[in-house]
N, C-alpha and C. Protein backbone atom coordinates (compact mmCIF):
# COMPACT_ATOMS: atom_id res chain seq x y z
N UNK A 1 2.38 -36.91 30.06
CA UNK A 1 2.78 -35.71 30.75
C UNK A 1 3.55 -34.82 29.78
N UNK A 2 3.41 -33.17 30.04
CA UNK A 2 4.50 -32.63 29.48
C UNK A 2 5.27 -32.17 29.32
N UNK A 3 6.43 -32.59 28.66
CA UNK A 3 7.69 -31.85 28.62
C UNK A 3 8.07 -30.60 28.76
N UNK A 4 8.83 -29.81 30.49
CA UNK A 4 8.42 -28.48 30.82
C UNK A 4 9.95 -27.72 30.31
N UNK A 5 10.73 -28.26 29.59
CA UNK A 5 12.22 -27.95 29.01
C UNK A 5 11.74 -27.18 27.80
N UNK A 6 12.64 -26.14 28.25
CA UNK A 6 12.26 -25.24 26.90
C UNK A 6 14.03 -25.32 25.82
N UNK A 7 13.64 -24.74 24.78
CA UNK A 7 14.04 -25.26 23.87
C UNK A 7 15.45 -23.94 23.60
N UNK A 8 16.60 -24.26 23.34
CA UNK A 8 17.74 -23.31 22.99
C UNK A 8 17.86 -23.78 21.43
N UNK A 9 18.63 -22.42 21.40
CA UNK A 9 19.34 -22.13 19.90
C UNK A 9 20.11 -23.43 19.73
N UNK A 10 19.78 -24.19 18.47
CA UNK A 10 20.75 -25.67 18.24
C UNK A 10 19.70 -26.72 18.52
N UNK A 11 18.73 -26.65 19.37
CA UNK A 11 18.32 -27.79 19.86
C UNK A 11 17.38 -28.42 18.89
N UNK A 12 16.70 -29.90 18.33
CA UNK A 12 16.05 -30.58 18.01
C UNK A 12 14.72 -30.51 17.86
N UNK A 13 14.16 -29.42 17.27
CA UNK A 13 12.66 -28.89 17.31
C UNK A 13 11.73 -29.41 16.57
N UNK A 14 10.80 -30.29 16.56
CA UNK A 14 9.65 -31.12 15.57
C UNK A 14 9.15 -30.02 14.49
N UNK A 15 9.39 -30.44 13.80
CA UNK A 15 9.40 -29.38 12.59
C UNK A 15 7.36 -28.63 12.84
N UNK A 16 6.69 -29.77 12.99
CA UNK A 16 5.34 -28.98 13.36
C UNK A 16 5.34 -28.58 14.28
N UNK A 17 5.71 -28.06 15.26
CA UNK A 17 5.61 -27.10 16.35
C UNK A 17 6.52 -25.82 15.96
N UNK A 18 8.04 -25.92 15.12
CA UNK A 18 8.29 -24.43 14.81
C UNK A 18 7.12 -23.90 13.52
N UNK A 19 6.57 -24.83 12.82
CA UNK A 19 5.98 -24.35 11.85
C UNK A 19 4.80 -23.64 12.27
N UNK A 20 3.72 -23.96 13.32
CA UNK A 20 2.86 -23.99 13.98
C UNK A 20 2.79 -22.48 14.95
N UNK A 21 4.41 -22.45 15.34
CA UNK A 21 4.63 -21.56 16.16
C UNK A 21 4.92 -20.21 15.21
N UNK A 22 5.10 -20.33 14.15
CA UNK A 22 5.70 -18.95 13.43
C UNK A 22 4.43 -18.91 12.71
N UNK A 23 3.36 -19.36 11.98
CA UNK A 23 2.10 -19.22 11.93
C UNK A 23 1.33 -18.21 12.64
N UNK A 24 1.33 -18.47 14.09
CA UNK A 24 1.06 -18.01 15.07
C UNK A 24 1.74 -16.97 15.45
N UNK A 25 2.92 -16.23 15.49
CA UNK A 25 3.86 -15.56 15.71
C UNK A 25 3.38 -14.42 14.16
N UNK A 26 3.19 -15.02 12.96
CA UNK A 26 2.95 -14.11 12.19
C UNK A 26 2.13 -13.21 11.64
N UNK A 27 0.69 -14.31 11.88
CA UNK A 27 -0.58 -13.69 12.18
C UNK A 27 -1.11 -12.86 13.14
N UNK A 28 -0.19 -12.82 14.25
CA UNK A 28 -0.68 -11.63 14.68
C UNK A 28 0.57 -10.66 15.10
N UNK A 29 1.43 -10.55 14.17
CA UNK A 29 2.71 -9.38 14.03
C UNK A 29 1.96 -8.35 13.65
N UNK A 30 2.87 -7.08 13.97
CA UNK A 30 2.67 -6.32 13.43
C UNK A 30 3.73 -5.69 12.40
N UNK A 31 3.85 -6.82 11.87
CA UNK A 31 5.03 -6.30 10.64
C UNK A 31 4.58 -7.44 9.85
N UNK A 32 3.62 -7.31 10.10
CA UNK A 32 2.77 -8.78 8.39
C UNK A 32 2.52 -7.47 7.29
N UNK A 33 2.60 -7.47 6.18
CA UNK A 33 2.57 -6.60 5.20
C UNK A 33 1.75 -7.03 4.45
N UNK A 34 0.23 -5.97 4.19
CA UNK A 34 -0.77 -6.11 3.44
C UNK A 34 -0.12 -6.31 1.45
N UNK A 35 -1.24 -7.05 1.25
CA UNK A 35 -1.06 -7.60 -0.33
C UNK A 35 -2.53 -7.24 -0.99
N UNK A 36 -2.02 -6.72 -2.39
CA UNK A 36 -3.31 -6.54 -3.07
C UNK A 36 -4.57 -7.92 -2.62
N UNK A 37 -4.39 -8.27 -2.25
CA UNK A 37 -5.93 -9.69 -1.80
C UNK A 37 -6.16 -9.41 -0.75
N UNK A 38 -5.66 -8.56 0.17
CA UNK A 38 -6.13 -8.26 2.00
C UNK A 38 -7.62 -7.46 1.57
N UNK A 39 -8.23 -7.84 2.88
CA UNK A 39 -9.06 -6.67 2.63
C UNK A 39 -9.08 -5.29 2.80
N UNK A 40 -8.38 -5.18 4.02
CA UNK A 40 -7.91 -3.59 3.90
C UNK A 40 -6.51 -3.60 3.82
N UNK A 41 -6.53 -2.25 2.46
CA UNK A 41 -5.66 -1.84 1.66
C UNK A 41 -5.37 -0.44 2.16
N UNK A 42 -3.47 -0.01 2.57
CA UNK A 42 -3.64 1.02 2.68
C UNK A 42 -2.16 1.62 1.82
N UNK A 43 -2.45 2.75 1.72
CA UNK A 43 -1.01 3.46 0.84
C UNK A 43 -0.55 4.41 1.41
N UNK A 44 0.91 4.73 1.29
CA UNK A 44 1.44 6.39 2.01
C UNK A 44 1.55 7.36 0.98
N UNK A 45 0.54 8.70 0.90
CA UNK A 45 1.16 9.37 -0.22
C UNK A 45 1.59 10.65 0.40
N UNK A 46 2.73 11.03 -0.74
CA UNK A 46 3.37 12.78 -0.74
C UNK A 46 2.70 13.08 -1.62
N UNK A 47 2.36 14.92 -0.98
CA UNK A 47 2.13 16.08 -2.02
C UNK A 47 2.28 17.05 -0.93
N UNK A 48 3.41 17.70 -2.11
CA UNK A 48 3.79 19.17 -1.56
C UNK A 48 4.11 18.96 0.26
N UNK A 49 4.93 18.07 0.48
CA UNK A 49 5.95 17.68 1.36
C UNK A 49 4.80 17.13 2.58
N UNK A 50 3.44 17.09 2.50
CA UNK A 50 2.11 16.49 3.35
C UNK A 50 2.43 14.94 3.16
N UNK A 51 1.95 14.37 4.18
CA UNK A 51 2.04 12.67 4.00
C UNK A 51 0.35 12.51 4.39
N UNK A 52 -0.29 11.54 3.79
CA UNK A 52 -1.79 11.02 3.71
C UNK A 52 -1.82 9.16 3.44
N UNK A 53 -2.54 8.98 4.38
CA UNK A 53 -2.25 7.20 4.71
C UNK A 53 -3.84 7.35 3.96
N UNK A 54 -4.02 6.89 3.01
CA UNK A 54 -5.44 6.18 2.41
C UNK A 54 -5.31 4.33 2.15
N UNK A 55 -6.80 4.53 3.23
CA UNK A 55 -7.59 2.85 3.25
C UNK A 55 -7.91 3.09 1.58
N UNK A 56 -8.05 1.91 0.96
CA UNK A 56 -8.31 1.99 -0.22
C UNK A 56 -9.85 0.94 -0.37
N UNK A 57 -9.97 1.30 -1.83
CA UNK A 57 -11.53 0.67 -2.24
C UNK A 57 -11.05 0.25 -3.50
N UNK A 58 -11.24 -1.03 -3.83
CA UNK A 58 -10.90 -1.83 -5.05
C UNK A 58 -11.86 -0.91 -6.48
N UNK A 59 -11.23 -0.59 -7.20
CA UNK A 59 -12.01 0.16 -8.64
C UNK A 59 -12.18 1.47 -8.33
N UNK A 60 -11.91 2.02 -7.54
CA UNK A 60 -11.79 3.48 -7.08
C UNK A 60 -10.96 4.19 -7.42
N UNK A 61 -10.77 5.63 -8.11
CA UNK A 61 -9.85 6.30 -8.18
C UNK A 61 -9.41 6.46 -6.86
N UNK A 62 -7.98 6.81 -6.72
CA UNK A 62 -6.87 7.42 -5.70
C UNK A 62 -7.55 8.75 -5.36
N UNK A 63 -8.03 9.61 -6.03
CA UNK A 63 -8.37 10.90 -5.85
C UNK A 63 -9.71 10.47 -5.03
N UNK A 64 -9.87 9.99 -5.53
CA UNK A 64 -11.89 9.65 -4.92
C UNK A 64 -11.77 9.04 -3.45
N UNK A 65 -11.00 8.38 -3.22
CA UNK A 65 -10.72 7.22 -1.49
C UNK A 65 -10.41 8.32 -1.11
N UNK A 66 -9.35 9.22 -1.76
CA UNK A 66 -8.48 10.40 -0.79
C UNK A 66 -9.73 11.14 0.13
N UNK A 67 -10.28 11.64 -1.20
CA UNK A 67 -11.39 12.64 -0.38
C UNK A 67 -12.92 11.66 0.29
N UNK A 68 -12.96 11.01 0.12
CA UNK A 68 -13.80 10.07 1.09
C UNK A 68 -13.24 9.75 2.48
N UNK A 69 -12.41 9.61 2.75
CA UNK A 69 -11.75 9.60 3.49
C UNK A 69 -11.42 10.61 4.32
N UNK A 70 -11.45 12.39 3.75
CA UNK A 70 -11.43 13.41 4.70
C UNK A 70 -9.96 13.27 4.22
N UNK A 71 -9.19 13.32 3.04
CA UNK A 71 -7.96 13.82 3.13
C UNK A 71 -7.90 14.92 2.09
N UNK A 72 -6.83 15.63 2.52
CA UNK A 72 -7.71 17.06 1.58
C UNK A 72 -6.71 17.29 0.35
N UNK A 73 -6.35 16.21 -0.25
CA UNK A 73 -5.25 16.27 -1.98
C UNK A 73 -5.94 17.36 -2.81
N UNK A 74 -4.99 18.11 -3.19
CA UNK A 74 -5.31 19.34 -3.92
C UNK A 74 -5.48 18.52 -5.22
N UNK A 75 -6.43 19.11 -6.03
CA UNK A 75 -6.54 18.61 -7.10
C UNK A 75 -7.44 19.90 -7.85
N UNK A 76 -7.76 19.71 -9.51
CA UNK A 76 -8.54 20.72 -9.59
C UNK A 76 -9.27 20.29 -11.01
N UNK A 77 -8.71 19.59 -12.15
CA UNK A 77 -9.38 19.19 -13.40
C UNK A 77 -10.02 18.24 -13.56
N UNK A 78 -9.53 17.27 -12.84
CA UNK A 78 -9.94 15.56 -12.64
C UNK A 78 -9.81 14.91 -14.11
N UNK A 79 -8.89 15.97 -14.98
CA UNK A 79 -8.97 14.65 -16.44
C UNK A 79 -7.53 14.99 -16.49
N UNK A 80 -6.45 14.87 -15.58
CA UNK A 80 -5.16 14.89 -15.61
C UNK A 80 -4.16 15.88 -16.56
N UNK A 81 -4.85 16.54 -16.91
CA UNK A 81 -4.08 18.32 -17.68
C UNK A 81 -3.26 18.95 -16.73
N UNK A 82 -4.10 19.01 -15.64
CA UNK A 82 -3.40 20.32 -15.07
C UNK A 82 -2.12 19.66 -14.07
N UNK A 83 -2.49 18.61 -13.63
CA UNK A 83 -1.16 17.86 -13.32
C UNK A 83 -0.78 18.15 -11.12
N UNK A 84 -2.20 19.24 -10.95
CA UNK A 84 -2.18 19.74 -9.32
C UNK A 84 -2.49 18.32 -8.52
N UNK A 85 -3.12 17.37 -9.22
CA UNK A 85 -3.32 16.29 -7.87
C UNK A 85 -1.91 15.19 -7.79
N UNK A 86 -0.69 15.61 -8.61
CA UNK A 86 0.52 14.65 -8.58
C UNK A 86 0.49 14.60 -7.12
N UNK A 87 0.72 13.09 -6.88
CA UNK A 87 1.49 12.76 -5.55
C UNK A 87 2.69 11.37 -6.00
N UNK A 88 3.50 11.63 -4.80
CA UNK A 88 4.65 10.27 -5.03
C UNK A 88 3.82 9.34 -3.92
N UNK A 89 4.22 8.02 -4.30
CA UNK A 89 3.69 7.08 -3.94
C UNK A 89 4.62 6.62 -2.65
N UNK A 90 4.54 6.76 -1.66
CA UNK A 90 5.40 6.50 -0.51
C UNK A 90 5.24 5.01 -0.10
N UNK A 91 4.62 4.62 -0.17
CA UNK A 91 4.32 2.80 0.48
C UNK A 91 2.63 2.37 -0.25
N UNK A 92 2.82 1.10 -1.01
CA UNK A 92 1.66 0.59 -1.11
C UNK A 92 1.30 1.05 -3.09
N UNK A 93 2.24 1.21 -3.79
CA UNK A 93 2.35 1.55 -5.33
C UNK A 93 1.70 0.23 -6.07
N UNK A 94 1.92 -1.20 -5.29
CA UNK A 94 1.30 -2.79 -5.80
C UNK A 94 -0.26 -2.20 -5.83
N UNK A 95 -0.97 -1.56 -5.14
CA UNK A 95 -2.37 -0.90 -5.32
C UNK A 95 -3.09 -0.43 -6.35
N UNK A 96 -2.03 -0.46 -7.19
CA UNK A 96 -2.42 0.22 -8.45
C UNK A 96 -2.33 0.31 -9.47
N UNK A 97 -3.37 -0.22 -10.14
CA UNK A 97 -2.93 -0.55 -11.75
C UNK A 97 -2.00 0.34 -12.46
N UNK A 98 -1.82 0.01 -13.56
CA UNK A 98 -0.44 0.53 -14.17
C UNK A 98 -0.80 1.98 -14.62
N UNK A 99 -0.23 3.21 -14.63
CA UNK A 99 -0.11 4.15 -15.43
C UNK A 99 -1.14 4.15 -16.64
N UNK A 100 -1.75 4.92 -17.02
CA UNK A 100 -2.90 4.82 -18.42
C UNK A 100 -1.99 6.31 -19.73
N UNK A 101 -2.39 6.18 -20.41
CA UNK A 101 -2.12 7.15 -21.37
C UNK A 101 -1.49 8.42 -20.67
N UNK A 102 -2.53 8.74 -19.84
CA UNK A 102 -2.53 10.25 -19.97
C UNK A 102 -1.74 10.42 -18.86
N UNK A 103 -1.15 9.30 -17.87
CA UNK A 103 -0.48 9.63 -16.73
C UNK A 103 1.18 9.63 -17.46
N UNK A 104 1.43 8.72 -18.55
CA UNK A 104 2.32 8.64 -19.41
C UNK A 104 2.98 9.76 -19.69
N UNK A 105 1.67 10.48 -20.37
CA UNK A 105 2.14 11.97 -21.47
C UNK A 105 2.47 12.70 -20.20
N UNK A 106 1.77 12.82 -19.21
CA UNK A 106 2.04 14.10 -18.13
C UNK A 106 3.17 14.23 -17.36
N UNK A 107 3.32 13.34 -17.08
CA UNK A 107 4.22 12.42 -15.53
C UNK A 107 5.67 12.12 -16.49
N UNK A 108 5.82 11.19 -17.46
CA UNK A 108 7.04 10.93 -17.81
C UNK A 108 7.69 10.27 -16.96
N UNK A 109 8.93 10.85 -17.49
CA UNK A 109 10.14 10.17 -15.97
C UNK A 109 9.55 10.26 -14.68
N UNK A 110 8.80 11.26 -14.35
CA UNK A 110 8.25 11.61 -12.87
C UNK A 110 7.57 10.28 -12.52
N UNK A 111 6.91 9.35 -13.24
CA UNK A 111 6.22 7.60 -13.24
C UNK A 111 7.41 6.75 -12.74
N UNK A 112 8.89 6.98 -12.97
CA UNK A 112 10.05 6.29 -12.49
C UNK A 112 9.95 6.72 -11.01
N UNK A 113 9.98 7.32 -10.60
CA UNK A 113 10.48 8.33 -9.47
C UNK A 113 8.89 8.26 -8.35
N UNK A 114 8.02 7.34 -8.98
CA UNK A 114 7.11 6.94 -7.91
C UNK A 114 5.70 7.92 -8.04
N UNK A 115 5.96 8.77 -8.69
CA UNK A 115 4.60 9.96 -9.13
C UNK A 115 3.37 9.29 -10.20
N UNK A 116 2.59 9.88 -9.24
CA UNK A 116 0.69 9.21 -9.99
C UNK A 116 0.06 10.63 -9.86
N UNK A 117 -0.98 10.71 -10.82
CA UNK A 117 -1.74 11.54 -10.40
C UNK A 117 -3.07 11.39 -10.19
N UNK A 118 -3.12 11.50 -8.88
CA UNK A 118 -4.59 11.10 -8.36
C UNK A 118 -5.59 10.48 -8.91
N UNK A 119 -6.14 11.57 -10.05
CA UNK A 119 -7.40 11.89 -10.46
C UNK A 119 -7.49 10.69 -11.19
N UNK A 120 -6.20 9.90 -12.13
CA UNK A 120 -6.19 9.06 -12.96
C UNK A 120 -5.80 7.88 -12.40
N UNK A 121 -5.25 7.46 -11.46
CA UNK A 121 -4.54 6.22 -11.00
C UNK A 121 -5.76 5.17 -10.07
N UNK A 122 -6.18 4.34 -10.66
CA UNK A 122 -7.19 3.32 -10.48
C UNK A 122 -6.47 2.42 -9.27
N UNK A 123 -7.18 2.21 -8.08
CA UNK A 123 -7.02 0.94 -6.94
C UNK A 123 -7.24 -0.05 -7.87
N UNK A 124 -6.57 -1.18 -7.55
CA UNK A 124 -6.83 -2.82 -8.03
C UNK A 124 -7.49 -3.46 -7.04
């Protein structure tokens, strides 16, 4: 038969049933936080005070998901000169391989402070 006593703060809990139970409790939270290995990947970006949530695609430029996606990031050279597709990275920066040359020379300190620019910043 089973035991219909539920359980208080302090009490004697079989370690596989809290383990079992927070398993369960976590998998379907909604405060589980995606990791580069999920399948869907998503990021928060700023430009020019706009916020844009992009699903991401592994080997994809940032600029390229943006506008697949129907988000409309200003951009205009696509070889990182002109510096119009900067956005700050609001949530989800683990997405993205590191800075390359040319985000280096452009960006600078602005790379501390969470700034990519689109056109150049590769999904992992």
């Amino acid at each position: 038969m089973l035991d219909s006593r539920l359980f208080t703060v302090g009490s004697l809990i079989p370690s596989n049933i809290v383990s079992e139970s927070l398993k369960i409790l976590y998998s379907s939270s909604s405060i589980h936080k995606s990791s580069p290995t999920d399948n869907i990947q998503s990021m928060m970006l700023i430009q020019n005070g706009k916020r844009y949530e992009i699903q991401q695609v592994k080997g994809q430029l940032l600029l390229d998901a943006a506008l697949k996606q129907g988000q409309e990031l200003q951009y205009k050279c696509r070889k990182g000169t002109c510096g119009l597709c900067k956005v700050k990275i609001d949530h989800g920066s683990a997405f993205l391989l590191p800075p390359n040359d040319i985000e280096q020379k452009k960006l600078k300190n602005a790379l501390d402070d969470g700034y990519r620019l689109a056109c150049q910043s590769v999904i992992r």
